[in-house]
PDB file of N, CA and C in Angstrom:
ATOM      1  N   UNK A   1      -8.234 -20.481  25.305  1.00  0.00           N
ATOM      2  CA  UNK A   1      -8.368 -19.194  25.941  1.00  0.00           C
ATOM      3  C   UNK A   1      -8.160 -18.100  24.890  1.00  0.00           C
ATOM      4  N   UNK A   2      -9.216 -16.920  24.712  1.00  0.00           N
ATOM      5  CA  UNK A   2      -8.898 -16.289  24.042  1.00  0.00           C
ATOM      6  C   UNK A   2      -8.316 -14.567  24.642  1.00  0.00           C
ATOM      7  N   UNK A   3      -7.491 -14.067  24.015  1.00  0.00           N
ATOM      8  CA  UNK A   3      -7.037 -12.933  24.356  1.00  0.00           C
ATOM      9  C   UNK A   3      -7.053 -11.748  23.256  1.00  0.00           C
ATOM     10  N   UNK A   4      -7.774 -10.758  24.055  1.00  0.00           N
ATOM     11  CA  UNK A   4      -8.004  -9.153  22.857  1.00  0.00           C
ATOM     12  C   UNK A   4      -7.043  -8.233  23.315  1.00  0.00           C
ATOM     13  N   UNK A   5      -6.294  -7.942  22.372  1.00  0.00           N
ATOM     14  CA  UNK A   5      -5.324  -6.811  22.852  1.00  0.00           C
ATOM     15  C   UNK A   5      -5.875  -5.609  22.224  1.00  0.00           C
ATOM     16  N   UNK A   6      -5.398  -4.549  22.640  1.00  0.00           N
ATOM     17  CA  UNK A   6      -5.857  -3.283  21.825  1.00  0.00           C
ATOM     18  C   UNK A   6      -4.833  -2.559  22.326  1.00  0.00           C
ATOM     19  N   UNK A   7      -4.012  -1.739  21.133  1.00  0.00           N
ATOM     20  CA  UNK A   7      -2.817  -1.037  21.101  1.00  0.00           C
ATOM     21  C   UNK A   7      -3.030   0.176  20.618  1.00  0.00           C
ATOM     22  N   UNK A   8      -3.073   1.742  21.401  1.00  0.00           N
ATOM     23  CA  UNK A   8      -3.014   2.668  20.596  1.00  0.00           C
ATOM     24  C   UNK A   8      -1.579   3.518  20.669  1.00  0.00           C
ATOM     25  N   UNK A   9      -1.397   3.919  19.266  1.00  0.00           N
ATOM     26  CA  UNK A   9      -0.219   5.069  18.955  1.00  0.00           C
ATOM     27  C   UNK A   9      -0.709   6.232  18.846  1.00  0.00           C
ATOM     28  N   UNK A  10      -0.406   7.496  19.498  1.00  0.00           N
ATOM     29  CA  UNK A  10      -0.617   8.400  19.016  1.00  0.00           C
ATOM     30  C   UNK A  10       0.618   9.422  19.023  1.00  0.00           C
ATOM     31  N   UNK A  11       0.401  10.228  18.146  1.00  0.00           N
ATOM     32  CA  UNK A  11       1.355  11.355  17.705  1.00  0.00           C
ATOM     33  C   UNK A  11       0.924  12.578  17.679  1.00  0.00           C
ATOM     34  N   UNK A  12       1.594  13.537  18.336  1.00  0.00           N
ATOM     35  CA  UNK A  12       0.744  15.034  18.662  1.00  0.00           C
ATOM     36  C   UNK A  12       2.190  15.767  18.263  1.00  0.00           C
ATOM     37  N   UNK A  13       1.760  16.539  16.922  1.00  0.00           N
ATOM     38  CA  UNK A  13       2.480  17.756  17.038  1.00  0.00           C
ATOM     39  C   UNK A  13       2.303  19.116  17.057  1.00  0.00           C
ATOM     40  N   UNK A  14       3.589  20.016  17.395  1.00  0.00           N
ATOM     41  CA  UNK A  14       3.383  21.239  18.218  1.00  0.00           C
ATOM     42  C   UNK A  14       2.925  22.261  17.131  1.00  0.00           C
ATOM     43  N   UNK A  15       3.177  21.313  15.947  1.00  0.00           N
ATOM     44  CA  UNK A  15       2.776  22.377  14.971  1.00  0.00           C
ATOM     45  C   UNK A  15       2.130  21.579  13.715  1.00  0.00           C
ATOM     46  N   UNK A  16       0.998  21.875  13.057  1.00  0.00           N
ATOM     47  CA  UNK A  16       0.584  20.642  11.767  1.00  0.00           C
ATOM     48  C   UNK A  16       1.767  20.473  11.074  1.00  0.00           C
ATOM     49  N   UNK A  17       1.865  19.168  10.663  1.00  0.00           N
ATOM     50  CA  UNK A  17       2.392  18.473   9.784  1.00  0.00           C
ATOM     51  C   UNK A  17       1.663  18.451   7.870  1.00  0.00           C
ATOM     52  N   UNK A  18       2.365  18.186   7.364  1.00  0.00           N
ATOM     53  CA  UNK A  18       2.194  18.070   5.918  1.00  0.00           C
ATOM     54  C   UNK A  18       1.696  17.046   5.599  1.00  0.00           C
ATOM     55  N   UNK A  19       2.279  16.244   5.984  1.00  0.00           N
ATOM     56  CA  UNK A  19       2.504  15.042   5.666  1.00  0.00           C
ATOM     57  C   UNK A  19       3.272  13.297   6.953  1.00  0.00           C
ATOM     58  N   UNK A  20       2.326  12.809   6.863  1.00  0.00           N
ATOM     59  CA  UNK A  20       3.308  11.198   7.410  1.00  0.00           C
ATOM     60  C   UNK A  20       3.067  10.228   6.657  1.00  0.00           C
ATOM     61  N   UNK A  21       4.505   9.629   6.478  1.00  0.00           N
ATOM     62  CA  UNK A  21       4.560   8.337   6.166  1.00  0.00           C
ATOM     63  C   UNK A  21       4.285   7.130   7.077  1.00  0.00           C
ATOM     64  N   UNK A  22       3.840   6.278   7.438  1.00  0.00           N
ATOM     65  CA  UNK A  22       4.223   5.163   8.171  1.00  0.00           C
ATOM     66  C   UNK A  22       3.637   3.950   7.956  1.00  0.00           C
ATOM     67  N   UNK A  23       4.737   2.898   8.473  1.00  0.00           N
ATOM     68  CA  UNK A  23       4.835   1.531   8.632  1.00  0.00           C
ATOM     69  C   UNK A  23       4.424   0.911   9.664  1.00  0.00           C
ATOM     70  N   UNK A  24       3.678  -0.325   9.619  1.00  0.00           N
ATOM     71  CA  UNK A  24       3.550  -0.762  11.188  1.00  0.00           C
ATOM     72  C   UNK A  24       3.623  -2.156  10.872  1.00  0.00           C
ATOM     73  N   UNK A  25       3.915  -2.817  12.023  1.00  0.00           N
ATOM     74  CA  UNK A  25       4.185  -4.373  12.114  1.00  0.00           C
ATOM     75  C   UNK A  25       3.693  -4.237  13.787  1.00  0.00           C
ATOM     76  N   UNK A  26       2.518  -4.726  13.415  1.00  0.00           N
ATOM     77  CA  UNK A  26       1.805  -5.029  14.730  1.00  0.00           C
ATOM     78  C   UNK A  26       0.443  -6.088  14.715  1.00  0.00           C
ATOM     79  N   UNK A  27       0.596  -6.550  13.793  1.00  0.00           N
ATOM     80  CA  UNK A  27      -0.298  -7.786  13.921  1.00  0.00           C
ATOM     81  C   UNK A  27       0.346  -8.983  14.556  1.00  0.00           C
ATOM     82  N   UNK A  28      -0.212  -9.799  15.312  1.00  0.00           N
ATOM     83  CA  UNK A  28       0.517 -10.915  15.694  1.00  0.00           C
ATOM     84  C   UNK A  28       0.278 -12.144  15.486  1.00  0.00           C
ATOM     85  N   UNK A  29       1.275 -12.652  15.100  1.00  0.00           N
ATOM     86  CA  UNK A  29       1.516 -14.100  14.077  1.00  0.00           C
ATOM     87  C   UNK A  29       0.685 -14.879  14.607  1.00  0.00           C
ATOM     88  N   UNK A  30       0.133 -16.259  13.777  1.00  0.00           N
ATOM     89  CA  UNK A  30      -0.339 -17.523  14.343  1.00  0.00           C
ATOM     90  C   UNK A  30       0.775 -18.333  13.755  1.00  0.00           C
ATOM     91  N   UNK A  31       1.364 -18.831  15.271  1.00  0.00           N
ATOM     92  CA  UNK A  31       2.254 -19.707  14.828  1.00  0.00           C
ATOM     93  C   UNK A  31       2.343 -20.703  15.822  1.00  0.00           C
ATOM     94  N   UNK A  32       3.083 -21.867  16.186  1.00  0.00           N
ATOM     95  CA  UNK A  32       2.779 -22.823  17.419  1.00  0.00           C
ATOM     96  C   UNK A  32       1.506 -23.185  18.001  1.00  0.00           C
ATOM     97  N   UNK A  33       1.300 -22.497  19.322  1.00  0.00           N
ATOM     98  CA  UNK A  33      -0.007 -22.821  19.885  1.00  0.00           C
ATOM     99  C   UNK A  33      -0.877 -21.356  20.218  1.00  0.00           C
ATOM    100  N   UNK A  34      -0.375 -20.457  18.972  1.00  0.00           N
ATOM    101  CA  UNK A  34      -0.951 -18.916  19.217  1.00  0.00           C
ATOM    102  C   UNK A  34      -1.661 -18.580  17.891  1.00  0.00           C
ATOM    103  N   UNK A  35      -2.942 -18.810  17.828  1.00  0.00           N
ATOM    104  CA  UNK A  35      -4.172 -18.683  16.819  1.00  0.00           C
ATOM    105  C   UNK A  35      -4.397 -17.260  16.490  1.00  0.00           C
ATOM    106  N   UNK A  36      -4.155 -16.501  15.445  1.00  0.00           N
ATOM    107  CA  UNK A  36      -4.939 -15.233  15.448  1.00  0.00           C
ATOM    108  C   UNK A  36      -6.461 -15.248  14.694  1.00  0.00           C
ATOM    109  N   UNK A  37      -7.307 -14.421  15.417  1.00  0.00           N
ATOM    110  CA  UNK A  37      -8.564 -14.720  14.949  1.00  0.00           C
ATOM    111  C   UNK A  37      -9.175 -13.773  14.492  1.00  0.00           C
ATOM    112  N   UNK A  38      -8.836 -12.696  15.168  1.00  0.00           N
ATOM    113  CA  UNK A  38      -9.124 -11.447  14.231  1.00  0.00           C
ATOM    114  C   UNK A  38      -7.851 -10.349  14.557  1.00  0.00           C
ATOM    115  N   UNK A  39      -8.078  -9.043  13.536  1.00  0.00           N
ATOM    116  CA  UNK A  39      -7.234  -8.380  13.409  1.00  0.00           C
ATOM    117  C   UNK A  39      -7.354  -7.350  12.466  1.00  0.00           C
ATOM    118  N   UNK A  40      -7.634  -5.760  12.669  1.00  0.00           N
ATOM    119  CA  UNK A  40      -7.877  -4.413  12.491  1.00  0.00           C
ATOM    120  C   UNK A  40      -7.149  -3.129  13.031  1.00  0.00           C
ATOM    121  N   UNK A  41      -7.048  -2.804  11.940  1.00  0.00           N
ATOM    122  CA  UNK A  41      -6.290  -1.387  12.034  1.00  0.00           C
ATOM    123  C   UNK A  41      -6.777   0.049  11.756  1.00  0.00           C
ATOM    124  N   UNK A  42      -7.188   0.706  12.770  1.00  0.00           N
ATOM    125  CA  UNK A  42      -7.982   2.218  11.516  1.00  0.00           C
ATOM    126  C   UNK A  42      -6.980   3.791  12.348  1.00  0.00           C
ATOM    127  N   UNK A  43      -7.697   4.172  11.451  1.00  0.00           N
ATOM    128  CA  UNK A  43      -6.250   5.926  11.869  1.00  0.00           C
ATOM    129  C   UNK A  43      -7.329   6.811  11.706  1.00  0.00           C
ATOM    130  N   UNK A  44      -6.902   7.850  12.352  1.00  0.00           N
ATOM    131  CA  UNK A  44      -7.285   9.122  12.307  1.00  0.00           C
ATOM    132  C   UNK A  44      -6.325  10.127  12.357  1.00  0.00           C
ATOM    133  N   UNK A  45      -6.024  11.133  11.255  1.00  0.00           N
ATOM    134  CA  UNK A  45      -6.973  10.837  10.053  1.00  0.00           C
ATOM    135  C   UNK A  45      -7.395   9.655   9.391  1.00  0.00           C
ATOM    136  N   UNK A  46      -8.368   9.406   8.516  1.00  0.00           N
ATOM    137  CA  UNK A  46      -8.390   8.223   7.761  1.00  0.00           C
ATOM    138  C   UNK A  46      -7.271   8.139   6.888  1.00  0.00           C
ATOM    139  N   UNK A  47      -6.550   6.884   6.575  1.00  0.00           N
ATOM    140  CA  UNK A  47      -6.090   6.746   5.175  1.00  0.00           C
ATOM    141  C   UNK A  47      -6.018   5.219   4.916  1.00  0.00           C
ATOM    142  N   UNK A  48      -5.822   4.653   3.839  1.00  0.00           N
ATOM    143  CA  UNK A  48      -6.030   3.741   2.491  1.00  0.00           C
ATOM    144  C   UNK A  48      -4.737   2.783   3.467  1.00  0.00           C
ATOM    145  N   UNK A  49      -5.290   1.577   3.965  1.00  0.00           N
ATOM    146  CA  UNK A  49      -3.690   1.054   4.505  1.00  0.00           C
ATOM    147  C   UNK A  49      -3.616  -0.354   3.109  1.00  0.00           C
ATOM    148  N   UNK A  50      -2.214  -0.559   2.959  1.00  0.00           N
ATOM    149  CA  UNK A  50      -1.885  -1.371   1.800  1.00  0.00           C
ATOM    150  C   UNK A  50      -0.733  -1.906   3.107  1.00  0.00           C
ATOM    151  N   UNK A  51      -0.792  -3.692   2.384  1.00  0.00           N
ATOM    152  CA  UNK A  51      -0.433  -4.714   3.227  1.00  0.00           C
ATOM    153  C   UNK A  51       0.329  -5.473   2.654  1.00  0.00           C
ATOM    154  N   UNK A  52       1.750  -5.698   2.998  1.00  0.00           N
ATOM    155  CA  UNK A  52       2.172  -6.642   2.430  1.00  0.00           C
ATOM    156  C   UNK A  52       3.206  -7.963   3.644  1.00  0.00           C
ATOM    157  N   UNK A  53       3.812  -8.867   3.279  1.00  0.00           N
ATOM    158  CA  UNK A  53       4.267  -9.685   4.083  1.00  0.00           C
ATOM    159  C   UNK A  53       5.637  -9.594   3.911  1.00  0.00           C
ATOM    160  N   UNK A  54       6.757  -9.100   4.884  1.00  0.00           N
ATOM    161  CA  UNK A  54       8.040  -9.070   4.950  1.00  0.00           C
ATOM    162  C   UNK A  54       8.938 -10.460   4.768  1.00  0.00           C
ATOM    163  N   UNK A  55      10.268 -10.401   4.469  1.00  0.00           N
ATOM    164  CA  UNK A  55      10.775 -11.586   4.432  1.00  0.00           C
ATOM    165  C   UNK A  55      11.043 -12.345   5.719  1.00  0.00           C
ATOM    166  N   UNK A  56      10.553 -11.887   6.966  1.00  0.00           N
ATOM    167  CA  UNK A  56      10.630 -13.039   7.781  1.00  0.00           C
ATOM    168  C   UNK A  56       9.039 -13.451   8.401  1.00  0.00           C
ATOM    169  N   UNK A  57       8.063 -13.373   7.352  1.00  0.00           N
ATOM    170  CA  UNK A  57       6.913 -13.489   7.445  1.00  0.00           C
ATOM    171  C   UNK A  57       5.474 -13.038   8.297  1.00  0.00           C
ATOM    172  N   UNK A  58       6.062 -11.430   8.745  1.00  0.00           N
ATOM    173  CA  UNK A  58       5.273 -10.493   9.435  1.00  0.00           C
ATOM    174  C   UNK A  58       4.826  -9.684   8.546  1.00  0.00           C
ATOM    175  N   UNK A  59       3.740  -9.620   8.884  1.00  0.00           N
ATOM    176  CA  UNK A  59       2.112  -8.861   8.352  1.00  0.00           C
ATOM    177  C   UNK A  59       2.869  -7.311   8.476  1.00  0.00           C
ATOM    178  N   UNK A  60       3.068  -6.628   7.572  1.00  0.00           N
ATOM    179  CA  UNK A  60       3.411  -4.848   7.624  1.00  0.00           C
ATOM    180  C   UNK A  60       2.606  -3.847   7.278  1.00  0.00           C
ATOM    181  N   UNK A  61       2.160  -2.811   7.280  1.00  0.00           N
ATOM    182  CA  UNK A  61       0.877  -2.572   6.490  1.00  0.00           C
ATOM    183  C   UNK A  61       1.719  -1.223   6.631  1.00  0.00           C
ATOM    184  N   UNK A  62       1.749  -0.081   6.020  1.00  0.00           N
ATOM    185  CA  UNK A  62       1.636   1.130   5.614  1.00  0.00           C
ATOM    186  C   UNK A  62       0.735   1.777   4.891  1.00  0.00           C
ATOM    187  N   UNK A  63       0.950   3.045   5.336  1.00  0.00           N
ATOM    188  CA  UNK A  63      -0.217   4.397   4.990  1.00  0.00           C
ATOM    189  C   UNK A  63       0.225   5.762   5.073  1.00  0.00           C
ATOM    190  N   UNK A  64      -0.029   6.544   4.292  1.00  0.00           N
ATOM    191  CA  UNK A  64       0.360   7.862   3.819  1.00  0.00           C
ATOM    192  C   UNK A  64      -0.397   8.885   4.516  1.00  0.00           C
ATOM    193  N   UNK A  65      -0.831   9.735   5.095  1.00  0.00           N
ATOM    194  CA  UNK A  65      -1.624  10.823   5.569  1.00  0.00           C
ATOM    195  C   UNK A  65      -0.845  12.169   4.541  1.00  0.00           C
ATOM    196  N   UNK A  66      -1.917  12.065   3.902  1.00  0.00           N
ATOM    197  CA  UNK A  66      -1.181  13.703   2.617  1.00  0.00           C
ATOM    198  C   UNK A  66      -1.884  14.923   3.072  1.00  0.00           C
ATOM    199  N   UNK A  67      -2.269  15.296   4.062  1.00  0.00           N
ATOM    200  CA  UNK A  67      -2.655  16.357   4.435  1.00  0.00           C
ATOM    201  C   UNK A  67      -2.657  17.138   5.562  1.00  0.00           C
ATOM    202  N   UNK A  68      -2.577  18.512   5.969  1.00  0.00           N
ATOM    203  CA  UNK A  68      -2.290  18.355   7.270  1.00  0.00           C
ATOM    204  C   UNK A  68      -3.058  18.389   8.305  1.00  0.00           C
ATOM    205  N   UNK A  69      -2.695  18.155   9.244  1.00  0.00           N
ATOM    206  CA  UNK A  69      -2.653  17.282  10.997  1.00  0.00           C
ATOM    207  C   UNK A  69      -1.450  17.500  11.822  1.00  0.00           C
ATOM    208  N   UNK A  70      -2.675  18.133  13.387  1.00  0.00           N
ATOM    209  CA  UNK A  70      -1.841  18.183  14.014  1.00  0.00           C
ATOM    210  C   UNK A  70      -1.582  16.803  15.040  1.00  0.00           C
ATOM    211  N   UNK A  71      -2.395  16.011  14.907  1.00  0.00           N
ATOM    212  CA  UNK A  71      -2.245  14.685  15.816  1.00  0.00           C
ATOM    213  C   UNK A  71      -2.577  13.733  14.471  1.00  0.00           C
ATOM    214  N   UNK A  72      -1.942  12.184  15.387  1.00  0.00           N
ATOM    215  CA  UNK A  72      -2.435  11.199  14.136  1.00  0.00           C
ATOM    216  C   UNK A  72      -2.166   9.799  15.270  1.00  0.00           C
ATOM    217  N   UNK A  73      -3.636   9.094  15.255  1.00  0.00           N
ATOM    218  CA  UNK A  73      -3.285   8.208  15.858  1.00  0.00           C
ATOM    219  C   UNK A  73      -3.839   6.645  15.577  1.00  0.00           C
ATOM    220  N   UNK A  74      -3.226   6.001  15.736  1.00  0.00           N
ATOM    221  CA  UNK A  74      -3.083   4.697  15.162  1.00  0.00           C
ATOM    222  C   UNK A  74      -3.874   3.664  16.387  1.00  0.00           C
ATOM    223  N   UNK A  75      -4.952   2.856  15.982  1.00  0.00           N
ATOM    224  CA  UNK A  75      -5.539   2.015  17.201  1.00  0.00           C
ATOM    225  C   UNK A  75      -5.144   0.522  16.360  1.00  0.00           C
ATOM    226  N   UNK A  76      -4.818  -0.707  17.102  1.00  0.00           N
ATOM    227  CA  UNK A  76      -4.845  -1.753  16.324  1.00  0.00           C
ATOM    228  C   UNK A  76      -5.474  -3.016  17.200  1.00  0.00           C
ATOM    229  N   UNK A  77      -6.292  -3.546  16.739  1.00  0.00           N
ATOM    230  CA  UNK A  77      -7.599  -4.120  17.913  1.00  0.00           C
ATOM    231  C   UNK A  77      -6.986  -6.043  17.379  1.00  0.00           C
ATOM    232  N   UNK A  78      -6.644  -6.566  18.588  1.00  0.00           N
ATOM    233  CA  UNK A  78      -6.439  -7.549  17.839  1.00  0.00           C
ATOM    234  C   UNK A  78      -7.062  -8.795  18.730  1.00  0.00           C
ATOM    235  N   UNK A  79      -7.458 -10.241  18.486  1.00  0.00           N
ATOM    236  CA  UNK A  79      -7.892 -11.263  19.073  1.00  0.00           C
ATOM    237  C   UNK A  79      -7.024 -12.507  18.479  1.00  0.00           C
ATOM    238  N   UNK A  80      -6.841 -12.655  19.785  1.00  0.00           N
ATOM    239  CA  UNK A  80      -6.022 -13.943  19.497  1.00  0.00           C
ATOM    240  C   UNK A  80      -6.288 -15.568  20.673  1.00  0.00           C
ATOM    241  N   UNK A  81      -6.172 -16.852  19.802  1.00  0.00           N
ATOM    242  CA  UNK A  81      -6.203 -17.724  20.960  1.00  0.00           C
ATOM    243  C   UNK A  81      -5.315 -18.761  21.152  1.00  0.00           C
TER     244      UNK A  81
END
């Protein structure tokens, strides 16, 4: 059986921002009898996401937005079986 999740974040502020940092851990593991098959992340604004694997072996990805914005929102589309 396969299952598509789709998760959005969004962030609205009252006034533009400069700048965000952020981290996310929202991919979900294949581990036991839970297959991941696909898995995507995009933002608006755009920015450059860099990925690395934490020490208890979750997918983290962070991204910088260097400019300003008054909203910023994060979609993460995932398939799993």
């Amino acid at each position: 059986m396969f299952y598509s999740i789709r998760h959005i974040t969004r962030f609205r502020y009252s006034v533009p921002v400069r700048a965000s940092v952020m981290e996310l851990k929202m991919q979900p593991r294949s581990e036991s009898n839970q297959a991941l098959r696909n898995f995507q992340i995009s933002t608006d604004p755009r920015a450059q996401l860099y990925a690395y694997t934490d020490h208890l072996g979750n997918a983290v990805y962070h991204f910088n937005v260097l400019r300003e914005h008054s909203e910023l929102r994060i979609e993460a589309q995932s398939v799993i079986e």
